[in-house]
PDB file of N, CA and C in Angstrom:
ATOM      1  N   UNK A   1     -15.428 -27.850  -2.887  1.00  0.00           N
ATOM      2  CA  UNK A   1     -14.251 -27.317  -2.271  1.00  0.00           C
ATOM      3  C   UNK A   1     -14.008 -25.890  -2.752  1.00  0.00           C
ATOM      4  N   UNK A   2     -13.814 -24.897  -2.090  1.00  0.00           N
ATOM      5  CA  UNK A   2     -13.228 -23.666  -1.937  1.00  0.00           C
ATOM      6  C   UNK A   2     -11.714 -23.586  -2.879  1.00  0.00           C
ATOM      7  N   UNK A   3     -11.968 -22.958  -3.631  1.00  0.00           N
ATOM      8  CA  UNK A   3     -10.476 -22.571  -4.696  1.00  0.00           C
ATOM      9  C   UNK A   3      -9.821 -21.194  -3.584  1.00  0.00           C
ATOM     10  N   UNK A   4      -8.467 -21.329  -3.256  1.00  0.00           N
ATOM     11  CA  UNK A   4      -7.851 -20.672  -2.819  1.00  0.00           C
ATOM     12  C   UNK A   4      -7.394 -19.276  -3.792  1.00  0.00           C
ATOM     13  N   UNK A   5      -7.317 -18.454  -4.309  1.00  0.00           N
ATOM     14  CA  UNK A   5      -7.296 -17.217  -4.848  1.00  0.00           C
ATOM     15  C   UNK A   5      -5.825 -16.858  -4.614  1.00  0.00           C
ATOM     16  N   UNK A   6      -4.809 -16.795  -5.765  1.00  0.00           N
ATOM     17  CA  UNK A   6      -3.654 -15.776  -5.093  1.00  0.00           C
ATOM     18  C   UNK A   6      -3.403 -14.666  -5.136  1.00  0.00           C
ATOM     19  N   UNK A   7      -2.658 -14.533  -3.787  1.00  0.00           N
ATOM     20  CA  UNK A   7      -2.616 -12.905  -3.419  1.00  0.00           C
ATOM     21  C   UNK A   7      -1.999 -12.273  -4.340  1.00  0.00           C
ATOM     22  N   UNK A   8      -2.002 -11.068  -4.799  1.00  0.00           N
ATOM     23  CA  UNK A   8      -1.104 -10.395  -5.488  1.00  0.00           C
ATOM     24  C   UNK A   8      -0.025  -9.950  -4.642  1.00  0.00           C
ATOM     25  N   UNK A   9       1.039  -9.402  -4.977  1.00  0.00           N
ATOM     26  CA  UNK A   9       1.673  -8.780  -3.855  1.00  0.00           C
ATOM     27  C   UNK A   9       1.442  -7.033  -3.805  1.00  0.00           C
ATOM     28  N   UNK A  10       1.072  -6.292  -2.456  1.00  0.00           N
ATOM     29  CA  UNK A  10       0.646  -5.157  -2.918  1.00  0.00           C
ATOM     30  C   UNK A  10       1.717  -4.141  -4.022  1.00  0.00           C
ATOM     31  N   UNK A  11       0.955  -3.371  -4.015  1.00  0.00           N
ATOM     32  CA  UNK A  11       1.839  -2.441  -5.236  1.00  0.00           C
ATOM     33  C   UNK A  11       2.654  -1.552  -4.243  1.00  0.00           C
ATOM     34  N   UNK A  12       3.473  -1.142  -4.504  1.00  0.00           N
ATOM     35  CA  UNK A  12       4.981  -0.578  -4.077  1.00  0.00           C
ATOM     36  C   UNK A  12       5.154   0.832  -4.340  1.00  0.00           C
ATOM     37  N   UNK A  13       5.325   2.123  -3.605  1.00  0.00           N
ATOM     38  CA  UNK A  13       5.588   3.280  -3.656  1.00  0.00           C
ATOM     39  C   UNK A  13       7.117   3.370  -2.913  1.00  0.00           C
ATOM     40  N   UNK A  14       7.774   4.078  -3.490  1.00  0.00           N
ATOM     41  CA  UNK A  14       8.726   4.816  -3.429  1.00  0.00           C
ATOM     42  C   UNK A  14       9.148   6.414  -3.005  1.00  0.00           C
ATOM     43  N   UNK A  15       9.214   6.426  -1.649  1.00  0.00           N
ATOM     44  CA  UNK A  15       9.109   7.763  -1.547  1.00  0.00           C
ATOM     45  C   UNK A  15      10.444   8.113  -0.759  1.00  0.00           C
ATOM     46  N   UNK A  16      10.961   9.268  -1.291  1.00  0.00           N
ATOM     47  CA  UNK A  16      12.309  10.032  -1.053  1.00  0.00           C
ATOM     48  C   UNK A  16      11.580  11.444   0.194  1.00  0.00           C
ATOM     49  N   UNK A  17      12.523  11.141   0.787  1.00  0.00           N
ATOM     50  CA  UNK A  17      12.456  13.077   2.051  1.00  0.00           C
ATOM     51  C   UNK A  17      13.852  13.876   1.130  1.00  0.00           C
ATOM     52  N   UNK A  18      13.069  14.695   0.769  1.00  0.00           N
ATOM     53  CA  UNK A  18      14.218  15.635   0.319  1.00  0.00           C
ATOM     54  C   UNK A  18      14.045  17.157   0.781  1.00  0.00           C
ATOM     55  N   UNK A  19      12.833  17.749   1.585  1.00  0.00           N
ATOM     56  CA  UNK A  19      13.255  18.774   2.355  1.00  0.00           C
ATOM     57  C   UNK A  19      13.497  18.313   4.008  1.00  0.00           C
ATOM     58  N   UNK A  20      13.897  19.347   4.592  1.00  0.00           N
ATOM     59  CA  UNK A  20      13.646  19.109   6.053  1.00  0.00           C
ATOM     60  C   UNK A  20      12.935  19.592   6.774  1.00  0.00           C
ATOM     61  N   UNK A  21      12.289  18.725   7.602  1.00  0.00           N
ATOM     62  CA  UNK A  21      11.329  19.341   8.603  1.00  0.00           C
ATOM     63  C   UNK A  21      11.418  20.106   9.805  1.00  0.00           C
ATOM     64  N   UNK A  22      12.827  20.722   9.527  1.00  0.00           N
ATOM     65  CA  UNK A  22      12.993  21.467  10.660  1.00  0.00           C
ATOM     66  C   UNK A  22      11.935  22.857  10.825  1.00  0.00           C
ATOM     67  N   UNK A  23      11.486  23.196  11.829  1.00  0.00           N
ATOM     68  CA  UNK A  23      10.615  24.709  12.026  1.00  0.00           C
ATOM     69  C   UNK A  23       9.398  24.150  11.433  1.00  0.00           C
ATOM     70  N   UNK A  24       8.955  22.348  11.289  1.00  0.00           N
ATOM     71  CA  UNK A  24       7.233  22.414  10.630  1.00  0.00           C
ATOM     72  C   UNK A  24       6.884  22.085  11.927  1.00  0.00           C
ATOM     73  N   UNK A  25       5.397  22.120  11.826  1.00  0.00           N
ATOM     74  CA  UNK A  25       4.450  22.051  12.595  1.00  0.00           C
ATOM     75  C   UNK A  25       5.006  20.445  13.406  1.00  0.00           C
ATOM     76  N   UNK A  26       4.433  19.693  14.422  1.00  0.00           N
ATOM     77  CA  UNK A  26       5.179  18.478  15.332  1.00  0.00           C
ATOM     78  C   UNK A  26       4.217  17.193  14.860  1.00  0.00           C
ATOM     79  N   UNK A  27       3.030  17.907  13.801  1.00  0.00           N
ATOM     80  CA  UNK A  27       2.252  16.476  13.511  1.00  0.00           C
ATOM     81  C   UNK A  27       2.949  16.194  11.872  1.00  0.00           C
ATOM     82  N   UNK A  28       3.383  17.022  11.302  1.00  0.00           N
ATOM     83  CA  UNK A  28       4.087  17.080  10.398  1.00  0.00           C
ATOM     84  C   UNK A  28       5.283  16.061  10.532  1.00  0.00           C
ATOM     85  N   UNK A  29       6.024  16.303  11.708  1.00  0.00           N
ATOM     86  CA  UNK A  29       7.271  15.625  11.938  1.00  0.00           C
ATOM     87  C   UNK A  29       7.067  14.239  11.946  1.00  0.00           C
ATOM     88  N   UNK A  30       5.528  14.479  12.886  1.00  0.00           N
ATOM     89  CA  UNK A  30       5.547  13.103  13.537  1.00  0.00           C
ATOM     90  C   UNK A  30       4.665  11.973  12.393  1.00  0.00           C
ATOM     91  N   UNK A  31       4.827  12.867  10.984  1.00  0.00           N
ATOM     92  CA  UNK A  31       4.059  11.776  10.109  1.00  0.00           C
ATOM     93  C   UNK A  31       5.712  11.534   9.334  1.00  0.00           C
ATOM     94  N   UNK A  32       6.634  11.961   9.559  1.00  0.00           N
ATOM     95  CA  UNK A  32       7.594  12.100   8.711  1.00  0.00           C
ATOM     96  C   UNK A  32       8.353  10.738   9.319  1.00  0.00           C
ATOM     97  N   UNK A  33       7.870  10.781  10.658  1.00  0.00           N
ATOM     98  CA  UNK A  33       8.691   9.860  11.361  1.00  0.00           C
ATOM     99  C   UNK A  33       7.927   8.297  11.124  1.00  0.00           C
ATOM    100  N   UNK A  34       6.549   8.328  11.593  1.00  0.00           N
ATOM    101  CA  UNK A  34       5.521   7.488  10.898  1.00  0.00           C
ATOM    102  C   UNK A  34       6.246   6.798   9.531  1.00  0.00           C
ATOM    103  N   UNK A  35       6.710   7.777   8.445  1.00  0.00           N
ATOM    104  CA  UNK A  35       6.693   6.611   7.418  1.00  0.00           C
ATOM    105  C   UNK A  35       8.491   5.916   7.296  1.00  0.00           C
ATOM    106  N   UNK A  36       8.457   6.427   8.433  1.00  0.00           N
ATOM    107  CA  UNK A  36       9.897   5.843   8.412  1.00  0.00           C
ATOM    108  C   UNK A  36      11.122   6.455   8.405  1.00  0.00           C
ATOM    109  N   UNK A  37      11.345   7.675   7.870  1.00  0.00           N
ATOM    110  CA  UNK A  37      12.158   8.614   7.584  1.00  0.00           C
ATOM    111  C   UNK A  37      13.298   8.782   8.769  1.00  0.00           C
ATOM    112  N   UNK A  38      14.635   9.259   8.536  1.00  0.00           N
ATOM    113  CA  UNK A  38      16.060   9.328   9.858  1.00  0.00           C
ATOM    114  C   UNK A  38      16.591  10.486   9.351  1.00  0.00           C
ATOM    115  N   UNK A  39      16.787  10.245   7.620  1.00  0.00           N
ATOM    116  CA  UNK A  39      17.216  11.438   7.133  1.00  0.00           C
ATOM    117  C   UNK A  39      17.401  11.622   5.731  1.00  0.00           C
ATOM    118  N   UNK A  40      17.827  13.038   5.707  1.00  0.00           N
ATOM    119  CA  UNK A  40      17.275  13.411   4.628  1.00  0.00           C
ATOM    120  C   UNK A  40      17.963  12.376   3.052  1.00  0.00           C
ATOM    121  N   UNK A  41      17.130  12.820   1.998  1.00  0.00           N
ATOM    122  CA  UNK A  41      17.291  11.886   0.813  1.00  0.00           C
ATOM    123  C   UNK A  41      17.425  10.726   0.953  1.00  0.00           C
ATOM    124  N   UNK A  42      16.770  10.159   2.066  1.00  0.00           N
ATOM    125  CA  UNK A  42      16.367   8.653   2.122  1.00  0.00           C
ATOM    126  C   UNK A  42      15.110   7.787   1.544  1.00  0.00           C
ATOM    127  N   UNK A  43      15.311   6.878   0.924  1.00  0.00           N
ATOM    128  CA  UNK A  43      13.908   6.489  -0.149  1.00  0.00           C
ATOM    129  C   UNK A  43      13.439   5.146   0.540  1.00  0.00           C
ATOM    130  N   UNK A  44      12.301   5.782   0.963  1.00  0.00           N
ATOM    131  CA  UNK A  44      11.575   4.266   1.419  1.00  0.00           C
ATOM    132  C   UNK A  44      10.523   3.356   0.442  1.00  0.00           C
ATOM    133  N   UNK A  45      10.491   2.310   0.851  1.00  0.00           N
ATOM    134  CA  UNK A  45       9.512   1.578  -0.041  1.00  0.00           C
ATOM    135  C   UNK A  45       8.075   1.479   0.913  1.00  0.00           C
ATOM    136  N   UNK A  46       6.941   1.861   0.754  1.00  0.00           N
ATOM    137  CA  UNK A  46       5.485   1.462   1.532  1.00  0.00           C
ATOM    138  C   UNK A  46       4.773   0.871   0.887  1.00  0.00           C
ATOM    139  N   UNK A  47       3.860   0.298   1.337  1.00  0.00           N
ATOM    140  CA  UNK A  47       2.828  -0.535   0.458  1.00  0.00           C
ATOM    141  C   UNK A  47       1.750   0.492  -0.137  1.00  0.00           C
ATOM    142  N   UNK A  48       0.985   0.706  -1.296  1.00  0.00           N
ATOM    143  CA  UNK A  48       0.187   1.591  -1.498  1.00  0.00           C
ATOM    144  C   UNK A  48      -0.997   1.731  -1.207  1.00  0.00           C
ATOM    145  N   UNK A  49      -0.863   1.903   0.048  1.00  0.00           N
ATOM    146  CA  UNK A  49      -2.795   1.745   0.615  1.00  0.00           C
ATOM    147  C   UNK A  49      -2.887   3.322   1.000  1.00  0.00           C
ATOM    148  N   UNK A  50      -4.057   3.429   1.155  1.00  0.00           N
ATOM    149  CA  UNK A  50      -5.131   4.763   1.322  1.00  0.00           C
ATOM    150  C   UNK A  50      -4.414   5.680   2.243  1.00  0.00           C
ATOM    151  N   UNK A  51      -4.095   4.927   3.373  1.00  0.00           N
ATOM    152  CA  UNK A  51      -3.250   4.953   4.677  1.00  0.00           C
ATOM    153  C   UNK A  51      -1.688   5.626   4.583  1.00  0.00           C
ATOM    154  N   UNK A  52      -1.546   5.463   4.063  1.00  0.00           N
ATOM    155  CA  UNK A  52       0.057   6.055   3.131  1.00  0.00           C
ATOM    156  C   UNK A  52       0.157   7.006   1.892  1.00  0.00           C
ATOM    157  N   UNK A  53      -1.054   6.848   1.409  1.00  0.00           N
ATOM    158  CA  UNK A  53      -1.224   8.223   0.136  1.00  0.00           C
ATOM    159  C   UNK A  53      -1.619   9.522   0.999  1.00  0.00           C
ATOM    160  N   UNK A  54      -2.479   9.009   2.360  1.00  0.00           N
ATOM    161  CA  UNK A  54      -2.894  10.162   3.243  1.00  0.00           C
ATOM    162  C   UNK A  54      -1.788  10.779   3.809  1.00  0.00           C
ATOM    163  N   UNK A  55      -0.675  10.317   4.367  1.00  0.00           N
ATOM    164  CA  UNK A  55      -0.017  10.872   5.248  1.00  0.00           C
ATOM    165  C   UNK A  55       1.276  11.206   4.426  1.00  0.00           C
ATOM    166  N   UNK A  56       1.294  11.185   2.828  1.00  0.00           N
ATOM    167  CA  UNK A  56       2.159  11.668   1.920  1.00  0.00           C
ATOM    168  C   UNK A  56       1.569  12.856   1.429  1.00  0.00           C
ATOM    169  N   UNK A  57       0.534  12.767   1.467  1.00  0.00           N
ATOM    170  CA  UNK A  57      -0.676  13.959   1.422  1.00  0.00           C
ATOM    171  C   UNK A  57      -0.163  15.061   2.026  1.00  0.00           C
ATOM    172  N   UNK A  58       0.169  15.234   3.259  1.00  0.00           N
ATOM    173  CA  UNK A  58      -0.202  15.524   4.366  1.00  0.00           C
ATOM    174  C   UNK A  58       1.218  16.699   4.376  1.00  0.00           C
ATOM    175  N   UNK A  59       2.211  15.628   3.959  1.00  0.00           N
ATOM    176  CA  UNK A  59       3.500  16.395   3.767  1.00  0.00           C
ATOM    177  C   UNK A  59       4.458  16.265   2.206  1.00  0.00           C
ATOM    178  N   UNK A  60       3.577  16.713   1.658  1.00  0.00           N
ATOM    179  CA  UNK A  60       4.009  16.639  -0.173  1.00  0.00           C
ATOM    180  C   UNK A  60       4.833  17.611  -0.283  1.00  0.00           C
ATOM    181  N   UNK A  61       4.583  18.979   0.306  1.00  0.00           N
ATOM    182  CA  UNK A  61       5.723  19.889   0.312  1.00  0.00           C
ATOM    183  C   UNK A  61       7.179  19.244   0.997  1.00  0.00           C
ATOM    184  N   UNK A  62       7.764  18.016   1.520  1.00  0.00           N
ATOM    185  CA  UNK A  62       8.127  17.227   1.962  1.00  0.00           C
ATOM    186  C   UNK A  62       9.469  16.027   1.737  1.00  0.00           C
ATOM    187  N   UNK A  63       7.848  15.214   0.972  1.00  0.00           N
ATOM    188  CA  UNK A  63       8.390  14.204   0.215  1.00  0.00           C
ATOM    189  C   UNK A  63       8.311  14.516  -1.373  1.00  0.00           C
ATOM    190  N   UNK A  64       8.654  13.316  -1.886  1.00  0.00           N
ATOM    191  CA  UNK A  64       8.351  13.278  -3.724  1.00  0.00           C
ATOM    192  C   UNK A  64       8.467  11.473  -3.730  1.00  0.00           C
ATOM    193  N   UNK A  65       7.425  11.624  -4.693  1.00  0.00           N
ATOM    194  CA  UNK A  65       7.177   9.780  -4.629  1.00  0.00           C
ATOM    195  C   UNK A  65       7.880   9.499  -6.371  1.00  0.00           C
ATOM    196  N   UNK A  66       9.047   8.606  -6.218  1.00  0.00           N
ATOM    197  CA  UNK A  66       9.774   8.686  -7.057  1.00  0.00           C
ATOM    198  C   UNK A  66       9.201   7.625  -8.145  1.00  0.00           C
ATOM    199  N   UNK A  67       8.525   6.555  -7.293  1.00  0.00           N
ATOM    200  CA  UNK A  67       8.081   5.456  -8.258  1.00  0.00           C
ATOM    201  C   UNK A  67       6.135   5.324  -7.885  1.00  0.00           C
ATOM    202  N   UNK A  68       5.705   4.822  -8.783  1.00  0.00           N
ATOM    203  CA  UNK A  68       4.123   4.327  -8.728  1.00  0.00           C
ATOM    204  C   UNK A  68       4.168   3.154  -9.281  1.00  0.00           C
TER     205      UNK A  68
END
């Protein structure tokens, strides 16, 4: 019989918008909007995959990731 393995739960980032994206570029916006963001100094929680370090990447001048 197959032993079932438990999941971990993924690891947790914390990320705050504390500039605004007014006058950036529209793929900029549209990653701002992607991770969830309405307004400013709002802190979201994402899961920490590759997928989400990229598009924090992307707009670091931006965000600030408050927790790891």
């Amino acid at each position: 019989m197959a032993t079932k393995s438990k999941k971990e739960a993924p690891k947790m980032l914390r990320i705050t918008y504390f500039r605004s994206a007014i006058g950036r570029d529209k793929r900029q916006k549209a990653i701002v909007k992607g991770l969830g963001f309405s307004k400013l100094n709002q802190v979201v929680e994402r899961a920490d995959t590759p997928e989400i370090r990229g598009m924090v990447a992307k707009i670091s001048h931006l965000v600030k990731i408050v927790e790891e």
